[in-house]
N, C-alpha and C. Protein backbone atom coordinates (compact mmCIF):
# COMPACT_ATOMS: atom_id res chain seq x y z
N UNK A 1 9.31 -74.64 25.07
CA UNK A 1 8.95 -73.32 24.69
C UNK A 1 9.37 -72.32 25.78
N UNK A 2 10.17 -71.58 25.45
CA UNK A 2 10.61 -70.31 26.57
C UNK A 2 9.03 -68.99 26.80
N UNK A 3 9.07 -69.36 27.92
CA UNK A 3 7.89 -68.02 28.17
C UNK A 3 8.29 -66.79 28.25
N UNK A 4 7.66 -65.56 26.97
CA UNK A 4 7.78 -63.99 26.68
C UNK A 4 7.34 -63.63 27.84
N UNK A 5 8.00 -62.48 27.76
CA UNK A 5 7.86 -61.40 28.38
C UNK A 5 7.04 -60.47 28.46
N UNK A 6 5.58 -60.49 29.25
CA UNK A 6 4.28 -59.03 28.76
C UNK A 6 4.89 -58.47 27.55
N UNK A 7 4.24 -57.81 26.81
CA UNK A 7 3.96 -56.56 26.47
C UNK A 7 4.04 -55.12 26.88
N UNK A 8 4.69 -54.41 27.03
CA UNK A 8 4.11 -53.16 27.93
C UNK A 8 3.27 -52.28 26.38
N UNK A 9 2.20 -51.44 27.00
CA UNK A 9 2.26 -50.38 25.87
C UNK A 9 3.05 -49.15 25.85
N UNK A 10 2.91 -48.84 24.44
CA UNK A 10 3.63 -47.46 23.59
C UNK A 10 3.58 -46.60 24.61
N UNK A 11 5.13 -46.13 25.64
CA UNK A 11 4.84 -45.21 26.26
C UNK A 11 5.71 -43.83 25.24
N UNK A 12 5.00 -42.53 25.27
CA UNK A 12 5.72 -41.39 24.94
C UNK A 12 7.61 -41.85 25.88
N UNK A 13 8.88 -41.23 25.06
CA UNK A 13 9.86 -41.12 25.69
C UNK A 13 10.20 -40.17 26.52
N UNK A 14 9.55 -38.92 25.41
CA UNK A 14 10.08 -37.71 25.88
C UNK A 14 9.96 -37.19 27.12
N UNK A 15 10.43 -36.82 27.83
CA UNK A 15 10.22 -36.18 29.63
C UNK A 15 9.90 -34.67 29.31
N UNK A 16 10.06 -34.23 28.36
CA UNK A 16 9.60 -32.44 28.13
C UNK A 16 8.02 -32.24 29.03
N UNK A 17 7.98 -31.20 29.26
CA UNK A 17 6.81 -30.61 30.19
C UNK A 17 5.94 -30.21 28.32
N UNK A 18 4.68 -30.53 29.01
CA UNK A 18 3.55 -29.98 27.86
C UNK A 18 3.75 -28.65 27.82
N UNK A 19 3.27 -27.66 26.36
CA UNK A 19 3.54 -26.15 26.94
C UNK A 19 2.33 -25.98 27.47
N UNK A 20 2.92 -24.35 28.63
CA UNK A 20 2.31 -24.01 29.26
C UNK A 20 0.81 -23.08 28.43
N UNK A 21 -0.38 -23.10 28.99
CA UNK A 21 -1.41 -22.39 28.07
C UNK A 21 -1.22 -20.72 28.09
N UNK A 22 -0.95 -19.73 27.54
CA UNK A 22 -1.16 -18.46 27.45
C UNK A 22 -2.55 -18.17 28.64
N UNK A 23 -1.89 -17.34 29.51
CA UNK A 23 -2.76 -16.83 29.97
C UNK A 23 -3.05 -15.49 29.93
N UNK A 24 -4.20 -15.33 29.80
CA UNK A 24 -4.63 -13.78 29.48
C UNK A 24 -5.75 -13.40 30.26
N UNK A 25 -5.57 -12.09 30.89
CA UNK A 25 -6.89 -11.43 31.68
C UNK A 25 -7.06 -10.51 31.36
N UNK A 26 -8.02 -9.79 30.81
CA UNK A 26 -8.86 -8.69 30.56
C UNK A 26 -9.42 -8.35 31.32
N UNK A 27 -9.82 -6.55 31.86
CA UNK A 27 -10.68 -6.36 32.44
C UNK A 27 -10.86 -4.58 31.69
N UNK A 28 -12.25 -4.06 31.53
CA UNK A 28 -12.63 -2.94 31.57
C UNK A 28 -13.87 -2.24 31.85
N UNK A 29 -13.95 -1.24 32.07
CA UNK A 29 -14.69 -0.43 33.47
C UNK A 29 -14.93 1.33 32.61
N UNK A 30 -15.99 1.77 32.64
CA UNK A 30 -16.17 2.77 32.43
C UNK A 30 -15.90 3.48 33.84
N UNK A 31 -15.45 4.83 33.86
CA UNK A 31 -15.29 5.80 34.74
C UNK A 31 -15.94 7.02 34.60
N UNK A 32 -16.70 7.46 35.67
CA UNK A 32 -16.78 8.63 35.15
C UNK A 32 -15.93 9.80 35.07
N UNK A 33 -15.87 10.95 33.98
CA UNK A 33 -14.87 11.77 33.66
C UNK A 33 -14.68 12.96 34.42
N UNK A 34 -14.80 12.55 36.06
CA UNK A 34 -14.61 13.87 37.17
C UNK A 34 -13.40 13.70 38.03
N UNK A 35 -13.16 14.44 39.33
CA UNK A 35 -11.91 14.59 39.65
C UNK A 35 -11.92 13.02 40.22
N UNK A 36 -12.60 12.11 40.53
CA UNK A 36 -12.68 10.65 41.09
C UNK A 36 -11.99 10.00 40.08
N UNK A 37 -12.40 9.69 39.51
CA UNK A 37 -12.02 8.73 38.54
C UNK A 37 -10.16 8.21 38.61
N UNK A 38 -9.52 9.31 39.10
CA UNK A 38 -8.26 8.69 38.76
C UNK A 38 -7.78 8.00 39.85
N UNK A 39 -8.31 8.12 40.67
CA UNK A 39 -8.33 7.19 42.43
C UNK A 39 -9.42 6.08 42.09
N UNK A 40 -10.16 6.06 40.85
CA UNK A 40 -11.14 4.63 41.38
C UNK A 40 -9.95 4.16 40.26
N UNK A 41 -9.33 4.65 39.06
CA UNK A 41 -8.95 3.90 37.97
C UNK A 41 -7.46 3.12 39.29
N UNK A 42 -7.05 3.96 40.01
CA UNK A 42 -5.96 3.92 40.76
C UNK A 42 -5.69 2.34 41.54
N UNK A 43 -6.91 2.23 41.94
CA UNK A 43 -7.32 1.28 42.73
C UNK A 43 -7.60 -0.19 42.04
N UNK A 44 -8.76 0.09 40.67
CA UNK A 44 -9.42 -0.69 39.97
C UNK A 44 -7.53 -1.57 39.29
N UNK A 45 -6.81 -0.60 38.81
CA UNK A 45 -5.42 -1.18 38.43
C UNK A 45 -4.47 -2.16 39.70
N UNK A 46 -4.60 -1.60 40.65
CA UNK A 46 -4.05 -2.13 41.95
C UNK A 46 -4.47 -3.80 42.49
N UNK A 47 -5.67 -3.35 42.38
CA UNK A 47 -6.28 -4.31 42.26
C UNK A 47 -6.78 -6.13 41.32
N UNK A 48 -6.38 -5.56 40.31
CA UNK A 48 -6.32 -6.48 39.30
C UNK A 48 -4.36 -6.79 39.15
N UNK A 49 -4.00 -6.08 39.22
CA UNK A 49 -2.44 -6.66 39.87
C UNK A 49 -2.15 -7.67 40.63
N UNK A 50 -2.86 -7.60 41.58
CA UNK A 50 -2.86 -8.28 42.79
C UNK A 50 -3.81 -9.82 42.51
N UNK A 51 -4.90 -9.62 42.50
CA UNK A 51 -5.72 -10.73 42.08
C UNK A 51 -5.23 -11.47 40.69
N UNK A 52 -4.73 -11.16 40.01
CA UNK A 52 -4.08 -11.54 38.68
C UNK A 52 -2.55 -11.98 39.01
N UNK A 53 -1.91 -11.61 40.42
CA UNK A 53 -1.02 -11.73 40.76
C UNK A 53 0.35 -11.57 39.35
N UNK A 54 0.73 -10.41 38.83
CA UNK A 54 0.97 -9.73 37.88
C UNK A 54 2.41 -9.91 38.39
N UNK A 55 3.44 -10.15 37.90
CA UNK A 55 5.01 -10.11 38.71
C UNK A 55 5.27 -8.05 38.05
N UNK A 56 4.52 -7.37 38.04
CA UNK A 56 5.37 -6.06 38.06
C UNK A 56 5.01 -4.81 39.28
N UNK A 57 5.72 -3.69 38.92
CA UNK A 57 5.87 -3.18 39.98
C UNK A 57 4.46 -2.14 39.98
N UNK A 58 3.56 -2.66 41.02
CA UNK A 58 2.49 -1.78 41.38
C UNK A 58 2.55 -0.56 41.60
N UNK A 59 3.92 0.01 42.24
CA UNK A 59 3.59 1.43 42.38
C UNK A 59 4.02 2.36 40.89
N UNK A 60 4.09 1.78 39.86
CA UNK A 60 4.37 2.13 38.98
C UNK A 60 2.95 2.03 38.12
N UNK A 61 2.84 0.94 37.97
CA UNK A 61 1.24 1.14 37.24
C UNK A 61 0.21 1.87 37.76
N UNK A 62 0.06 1.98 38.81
CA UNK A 62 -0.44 3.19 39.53
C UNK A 62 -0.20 4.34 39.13
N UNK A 63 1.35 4.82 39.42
CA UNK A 63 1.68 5.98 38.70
C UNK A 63 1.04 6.36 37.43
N UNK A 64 1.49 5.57 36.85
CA UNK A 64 1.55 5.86 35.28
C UNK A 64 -0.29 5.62 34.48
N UNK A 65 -1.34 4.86 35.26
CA UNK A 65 -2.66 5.20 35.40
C UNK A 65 -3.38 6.62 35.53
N UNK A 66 -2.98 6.21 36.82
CA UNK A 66 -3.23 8.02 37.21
C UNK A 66 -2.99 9.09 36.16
N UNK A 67 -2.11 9.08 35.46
CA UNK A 67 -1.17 10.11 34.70
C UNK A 67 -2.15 10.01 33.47
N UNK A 68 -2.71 8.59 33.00
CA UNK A 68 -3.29 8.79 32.29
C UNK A 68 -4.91 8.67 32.20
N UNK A 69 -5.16 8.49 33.36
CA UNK A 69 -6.63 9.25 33.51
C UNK A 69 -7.06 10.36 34.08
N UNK A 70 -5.56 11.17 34.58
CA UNK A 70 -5.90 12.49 34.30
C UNK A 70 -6.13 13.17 33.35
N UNK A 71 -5.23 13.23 32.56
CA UNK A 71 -5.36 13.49 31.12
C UNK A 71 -6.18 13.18 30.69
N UNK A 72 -6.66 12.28 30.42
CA UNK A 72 -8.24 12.28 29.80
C UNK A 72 -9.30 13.01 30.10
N UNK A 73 -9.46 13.07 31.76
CA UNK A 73 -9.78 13.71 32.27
C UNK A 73 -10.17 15.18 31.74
N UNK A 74 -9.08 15.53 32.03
CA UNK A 74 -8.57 16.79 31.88
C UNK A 74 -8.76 17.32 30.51
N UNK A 75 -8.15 17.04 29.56
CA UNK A 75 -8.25 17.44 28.38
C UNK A 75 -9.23 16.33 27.25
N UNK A 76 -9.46 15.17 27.54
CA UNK A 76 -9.97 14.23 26.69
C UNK A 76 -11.98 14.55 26.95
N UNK A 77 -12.27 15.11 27.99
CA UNK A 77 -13.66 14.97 27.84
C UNK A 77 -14.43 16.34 27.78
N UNK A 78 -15.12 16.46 26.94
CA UNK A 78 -15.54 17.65 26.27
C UNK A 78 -16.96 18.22 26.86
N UNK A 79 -17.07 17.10 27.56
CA UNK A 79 -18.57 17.59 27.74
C UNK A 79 -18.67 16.63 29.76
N UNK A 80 -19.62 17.80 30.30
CA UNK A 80 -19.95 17.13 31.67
C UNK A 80 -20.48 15.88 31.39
N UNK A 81 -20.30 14.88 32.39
CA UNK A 81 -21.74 13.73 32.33
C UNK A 81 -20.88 12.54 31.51
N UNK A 82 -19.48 12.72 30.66
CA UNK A 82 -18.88 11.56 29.87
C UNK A 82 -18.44 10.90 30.90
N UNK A 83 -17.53 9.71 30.41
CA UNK A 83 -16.54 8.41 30.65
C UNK A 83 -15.91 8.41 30.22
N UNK A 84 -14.58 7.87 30.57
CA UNK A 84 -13.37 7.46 30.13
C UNK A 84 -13.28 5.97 30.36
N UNK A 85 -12.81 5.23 29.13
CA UNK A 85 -13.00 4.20 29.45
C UNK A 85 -11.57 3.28 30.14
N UNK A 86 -11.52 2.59 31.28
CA UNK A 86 -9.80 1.90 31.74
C UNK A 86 -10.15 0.56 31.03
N UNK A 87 -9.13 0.06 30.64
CA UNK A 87 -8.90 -1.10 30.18
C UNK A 87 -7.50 -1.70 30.60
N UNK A 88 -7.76 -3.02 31.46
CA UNK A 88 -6.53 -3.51 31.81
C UNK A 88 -5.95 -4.98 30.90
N UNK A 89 -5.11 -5.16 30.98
CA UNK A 89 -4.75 -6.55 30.34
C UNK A 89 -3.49 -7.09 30.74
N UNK A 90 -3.52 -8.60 30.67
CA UNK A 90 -2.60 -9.23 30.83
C UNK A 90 -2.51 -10.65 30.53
N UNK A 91 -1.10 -10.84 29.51
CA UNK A 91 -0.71 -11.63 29.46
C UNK A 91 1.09 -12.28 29.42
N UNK A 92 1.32 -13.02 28.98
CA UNK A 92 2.78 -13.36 29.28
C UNK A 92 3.51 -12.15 28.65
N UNK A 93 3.31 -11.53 27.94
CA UNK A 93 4.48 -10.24 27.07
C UNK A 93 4.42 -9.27 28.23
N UNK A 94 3.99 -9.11 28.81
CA UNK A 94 3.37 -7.74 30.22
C UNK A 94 2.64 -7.47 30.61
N UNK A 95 2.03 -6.59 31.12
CA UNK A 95 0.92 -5.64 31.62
C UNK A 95 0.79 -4.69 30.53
N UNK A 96 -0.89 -4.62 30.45
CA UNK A 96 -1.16 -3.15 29.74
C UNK A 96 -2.81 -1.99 29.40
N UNK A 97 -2.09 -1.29 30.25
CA UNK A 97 -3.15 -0.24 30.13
C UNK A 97 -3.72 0.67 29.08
N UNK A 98 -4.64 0.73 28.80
CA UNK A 98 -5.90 1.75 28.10
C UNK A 98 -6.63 2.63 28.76
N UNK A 99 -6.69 3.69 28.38
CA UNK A 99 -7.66 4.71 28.94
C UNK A 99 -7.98 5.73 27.46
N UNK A 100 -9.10 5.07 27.09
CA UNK A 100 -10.19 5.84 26.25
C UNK A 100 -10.97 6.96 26.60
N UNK A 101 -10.93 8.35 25.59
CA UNK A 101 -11.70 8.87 25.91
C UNK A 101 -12.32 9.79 24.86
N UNK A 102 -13.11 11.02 24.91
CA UNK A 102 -14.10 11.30 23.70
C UNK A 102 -13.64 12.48 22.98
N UNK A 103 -11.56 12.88 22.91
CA UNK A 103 -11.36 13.72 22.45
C UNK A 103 -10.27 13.12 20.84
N UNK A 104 -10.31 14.10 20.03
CA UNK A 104 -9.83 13.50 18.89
C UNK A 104 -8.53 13.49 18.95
N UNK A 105 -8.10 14.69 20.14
CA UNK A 105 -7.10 15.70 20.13
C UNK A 105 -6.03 14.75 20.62
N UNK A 106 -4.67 14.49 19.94
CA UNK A 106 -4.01 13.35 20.04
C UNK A 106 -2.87 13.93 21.18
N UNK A 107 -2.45 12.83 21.94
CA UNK A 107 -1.08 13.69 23.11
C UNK A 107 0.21 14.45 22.27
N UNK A 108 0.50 14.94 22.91
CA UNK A 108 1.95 15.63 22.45
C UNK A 108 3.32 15.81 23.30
N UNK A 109 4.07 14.83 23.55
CA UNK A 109 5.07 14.66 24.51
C UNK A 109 6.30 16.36 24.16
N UNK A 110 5.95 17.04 25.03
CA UNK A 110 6.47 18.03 25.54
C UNK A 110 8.40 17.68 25.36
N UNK A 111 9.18 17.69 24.33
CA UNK A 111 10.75 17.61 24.55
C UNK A 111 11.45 18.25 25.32
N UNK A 112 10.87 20.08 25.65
CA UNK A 112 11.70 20.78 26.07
C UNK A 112 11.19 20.89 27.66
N UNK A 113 10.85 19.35 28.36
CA UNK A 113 10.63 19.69 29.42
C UNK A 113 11.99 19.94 30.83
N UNK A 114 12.95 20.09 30.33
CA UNK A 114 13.95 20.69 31.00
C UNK A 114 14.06 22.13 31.01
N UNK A 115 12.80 22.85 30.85
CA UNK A 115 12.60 24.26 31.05
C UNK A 115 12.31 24.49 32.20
N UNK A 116 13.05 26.08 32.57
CA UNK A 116 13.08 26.44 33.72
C UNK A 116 11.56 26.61 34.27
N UNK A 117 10.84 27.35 33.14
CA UNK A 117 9.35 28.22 33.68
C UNK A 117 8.47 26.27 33.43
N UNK A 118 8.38 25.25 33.27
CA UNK A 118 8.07 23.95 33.36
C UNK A 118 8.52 22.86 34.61
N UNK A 119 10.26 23.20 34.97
CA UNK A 119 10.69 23.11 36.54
C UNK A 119 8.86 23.54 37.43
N UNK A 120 9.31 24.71 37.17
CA UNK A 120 7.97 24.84 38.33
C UNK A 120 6.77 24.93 38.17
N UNK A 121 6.16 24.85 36.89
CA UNK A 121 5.08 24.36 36.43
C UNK A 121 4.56 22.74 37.46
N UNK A 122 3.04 23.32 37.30
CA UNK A 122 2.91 22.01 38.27
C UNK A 122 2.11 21.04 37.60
N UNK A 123 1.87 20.96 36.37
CA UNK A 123 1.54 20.34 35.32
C UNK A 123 2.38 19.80 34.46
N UNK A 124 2.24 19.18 33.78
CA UNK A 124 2.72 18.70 32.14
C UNK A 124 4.21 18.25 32.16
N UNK A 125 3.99 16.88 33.08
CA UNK A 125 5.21 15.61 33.13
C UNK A 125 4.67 14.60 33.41
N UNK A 126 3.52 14.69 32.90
CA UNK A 126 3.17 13.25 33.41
C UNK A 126 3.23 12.23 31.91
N UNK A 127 2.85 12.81 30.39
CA UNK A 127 3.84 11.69 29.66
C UNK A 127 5.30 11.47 29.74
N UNK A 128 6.03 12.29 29.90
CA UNK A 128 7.22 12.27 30.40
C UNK A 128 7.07 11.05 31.45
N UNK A 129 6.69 10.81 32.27
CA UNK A 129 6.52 10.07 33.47
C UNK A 129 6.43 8.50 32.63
N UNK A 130 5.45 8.90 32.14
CA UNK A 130 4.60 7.25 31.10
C UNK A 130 5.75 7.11 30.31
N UNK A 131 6.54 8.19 29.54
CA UNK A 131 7.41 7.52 28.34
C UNK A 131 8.83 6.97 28.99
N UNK A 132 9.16 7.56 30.55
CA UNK A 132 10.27 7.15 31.04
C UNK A 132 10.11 5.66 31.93
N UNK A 133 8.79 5.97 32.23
CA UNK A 133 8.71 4.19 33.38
C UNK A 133 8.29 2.95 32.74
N UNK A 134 7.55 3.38 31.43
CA UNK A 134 7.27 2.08 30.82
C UNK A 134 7.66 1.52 29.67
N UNK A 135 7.58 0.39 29.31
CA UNK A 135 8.45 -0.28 28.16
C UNK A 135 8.13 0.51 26.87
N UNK A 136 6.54 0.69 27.02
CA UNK A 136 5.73 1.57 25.62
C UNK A 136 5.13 2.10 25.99
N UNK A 137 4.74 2.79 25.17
CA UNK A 137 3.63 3.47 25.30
C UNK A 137 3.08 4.25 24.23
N UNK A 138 1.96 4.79 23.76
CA UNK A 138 1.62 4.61 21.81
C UNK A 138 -0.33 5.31 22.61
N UNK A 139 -0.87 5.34 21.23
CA UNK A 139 -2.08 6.53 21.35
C UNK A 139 -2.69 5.60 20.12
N UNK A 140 -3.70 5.76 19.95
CA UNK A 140 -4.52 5.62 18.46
C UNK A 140 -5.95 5.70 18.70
N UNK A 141 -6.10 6.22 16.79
CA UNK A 141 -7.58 6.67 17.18
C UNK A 141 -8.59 5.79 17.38
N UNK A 142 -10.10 5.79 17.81
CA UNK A 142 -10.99 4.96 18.14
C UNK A 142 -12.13 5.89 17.38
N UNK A 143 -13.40 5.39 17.29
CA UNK A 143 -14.73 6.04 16.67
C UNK A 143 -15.02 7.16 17.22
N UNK A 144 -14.86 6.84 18.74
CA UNK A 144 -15.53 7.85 19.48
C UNK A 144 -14.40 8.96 20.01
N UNK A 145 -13.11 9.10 19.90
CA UNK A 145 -12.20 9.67 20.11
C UNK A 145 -11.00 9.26 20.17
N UNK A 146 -10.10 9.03 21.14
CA UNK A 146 -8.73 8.14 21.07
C UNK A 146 -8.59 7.46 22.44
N UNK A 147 -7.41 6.44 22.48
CA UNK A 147 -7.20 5.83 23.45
C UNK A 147 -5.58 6.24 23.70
N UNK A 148 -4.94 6.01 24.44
CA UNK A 148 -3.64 6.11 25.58
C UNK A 148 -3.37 4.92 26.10
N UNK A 149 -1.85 4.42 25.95
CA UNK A 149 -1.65 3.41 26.43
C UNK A 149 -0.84 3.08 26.92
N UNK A 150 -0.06 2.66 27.69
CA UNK A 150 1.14 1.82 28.01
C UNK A 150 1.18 0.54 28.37
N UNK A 151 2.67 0.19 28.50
CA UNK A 151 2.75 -1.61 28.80
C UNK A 151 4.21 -1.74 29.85
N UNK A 152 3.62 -2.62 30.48
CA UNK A 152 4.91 -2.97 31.17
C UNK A 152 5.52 -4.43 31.64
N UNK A 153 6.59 -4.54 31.39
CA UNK A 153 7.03 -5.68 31.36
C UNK A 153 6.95 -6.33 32.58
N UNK A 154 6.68 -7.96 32.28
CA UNK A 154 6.94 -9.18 33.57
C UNK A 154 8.28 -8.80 33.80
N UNK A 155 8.56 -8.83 35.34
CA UNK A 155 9.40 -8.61 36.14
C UNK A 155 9.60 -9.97 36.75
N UNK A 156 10.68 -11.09 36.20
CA UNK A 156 11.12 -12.22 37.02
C UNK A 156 11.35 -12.26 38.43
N UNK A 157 12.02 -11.42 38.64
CA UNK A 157 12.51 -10.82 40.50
C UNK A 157 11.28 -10.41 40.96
N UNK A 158 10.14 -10.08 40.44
CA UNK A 158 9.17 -9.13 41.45
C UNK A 158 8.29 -11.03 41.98
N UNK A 159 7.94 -10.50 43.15
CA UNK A 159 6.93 -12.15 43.89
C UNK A 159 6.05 -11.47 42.89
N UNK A 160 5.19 -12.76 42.47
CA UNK A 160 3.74 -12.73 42.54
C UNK A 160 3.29 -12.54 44.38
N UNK A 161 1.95 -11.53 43.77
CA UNK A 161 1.79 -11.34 44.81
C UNK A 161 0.17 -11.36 44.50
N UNK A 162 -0.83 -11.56 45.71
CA UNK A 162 -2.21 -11.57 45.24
C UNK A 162 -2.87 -11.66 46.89
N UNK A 163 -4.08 -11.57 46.59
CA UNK A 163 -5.04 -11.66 48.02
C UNK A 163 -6.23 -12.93 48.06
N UNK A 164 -5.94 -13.69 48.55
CA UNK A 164 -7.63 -14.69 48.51
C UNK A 164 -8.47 -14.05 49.08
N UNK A 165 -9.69 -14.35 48.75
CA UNK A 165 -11.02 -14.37 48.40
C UNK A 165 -11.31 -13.89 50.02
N UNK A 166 -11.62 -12.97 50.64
CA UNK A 166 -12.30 -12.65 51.67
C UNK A 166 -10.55 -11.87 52.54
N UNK A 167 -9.52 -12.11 51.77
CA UNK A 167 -8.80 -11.61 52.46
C UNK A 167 -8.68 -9.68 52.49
N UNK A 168 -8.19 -9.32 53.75
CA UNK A 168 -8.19 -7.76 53.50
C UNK A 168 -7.10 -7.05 53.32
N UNK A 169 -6.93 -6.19 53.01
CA UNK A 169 -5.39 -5.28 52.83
C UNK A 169 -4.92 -4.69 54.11
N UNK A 170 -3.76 -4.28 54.20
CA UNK A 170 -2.97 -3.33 55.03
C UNK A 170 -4.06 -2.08 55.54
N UNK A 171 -4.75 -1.63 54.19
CA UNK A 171 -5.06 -0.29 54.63
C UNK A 171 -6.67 -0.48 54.50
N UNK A 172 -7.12 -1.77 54.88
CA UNK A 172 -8.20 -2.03 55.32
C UNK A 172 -9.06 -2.23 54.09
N UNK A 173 -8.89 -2.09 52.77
CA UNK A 173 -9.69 -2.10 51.83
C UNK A 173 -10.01 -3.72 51.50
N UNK A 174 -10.80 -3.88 50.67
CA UNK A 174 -10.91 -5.15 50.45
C UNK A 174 -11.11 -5.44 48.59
N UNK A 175 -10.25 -6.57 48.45
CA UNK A 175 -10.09 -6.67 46.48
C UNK A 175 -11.49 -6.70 46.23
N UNK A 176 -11.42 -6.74 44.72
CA UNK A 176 -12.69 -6.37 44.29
C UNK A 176 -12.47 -7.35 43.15
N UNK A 177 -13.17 -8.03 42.35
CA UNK A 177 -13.21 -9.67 41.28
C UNK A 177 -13.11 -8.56 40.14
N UNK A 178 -12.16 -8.38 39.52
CA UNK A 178 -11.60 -7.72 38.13
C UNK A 178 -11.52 -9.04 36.93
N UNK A 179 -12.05 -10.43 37.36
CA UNK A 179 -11.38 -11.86 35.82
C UNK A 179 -12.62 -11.17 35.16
């Protein structure tokens, strides 16, 4: 009688990598609707960049935050004492911002901002700003008034970049837990 050879068991062939799981982070934060708010929204965005380690370009979402929690600011809150609400997100399609607030009154992207008496206007380029730096950007209504939005794309070339847990920044600040 010739003696067999073990058995091995049923191994899978394929060498493919499992897919990867969608990752997604949410974060949102009421603000209040005074001249602060667009330096905490400024930060609160900066911040979740970093800790989320986001591959896009921070000084841009910054920008384009700001721009739109002024505006809300500014024209979206009707009454002393409101909020605007920031909403951040992220997942594999990009980055993307929300800023809710309690006016019905929908944006209106300015075309003829290549006007001279707008040159020196020191206002009213900042959708201009949002519709030129980001991939999208879009409005719709909500119960309590409307929201503002943009998105911006994963950037392959940009590092992830992020801070551990007790680490501090350049300019001395310290992250703040935005998961």
């Amino acid at each position: 009688m010739t003696p067999m050879a073990p058995t091995r068991p049923n191994r899978q062939t394929s060498i493919a990598s499992p897919p990867l799981p969608v990752v997604q982070h949410q974060y949102r934060t009421p603000l209040m609707a005074d001249l602060a708010a667009a330096a905490v929204a400024r930060s609160v965005v900066e911040d979740a960049i970093r800790a989320w380690r986001v591959p896009v370009d921070p000084d841009v979402a910054v920008l384009l935050t700001s721009e739109l929690v002024t505006n809300a600011v500014t024209h979206g809150s009707p009454t002393a004492g409101t909020f605007v609400l920031l909403t951040i997100a992220c997942d594999p399609s990009g980055l993307r911002v929300d800023v809710h607030d309690g006016s019905g009154d929908l944006p209106v992207l300015d075309t003829g901002l290549i006007d001279e008496a707008l040159a020196e206007a020191e206002t009213g380029r900042g959708l201009l700003l949002v519709t030129s730096l980001s991939a999208e950007w879009g409005f719709y209504r909500t119960p309590t008034g409307k929201a503002v939005y943009f998105t911006l794309k994963l950037l392959p070339d940009i590092p992830e970049t992020g801070i551990d847990a007790g680490e501090g920044r350049p300019d001395g600040r310290t992250s703040r837990s935005v998961s």
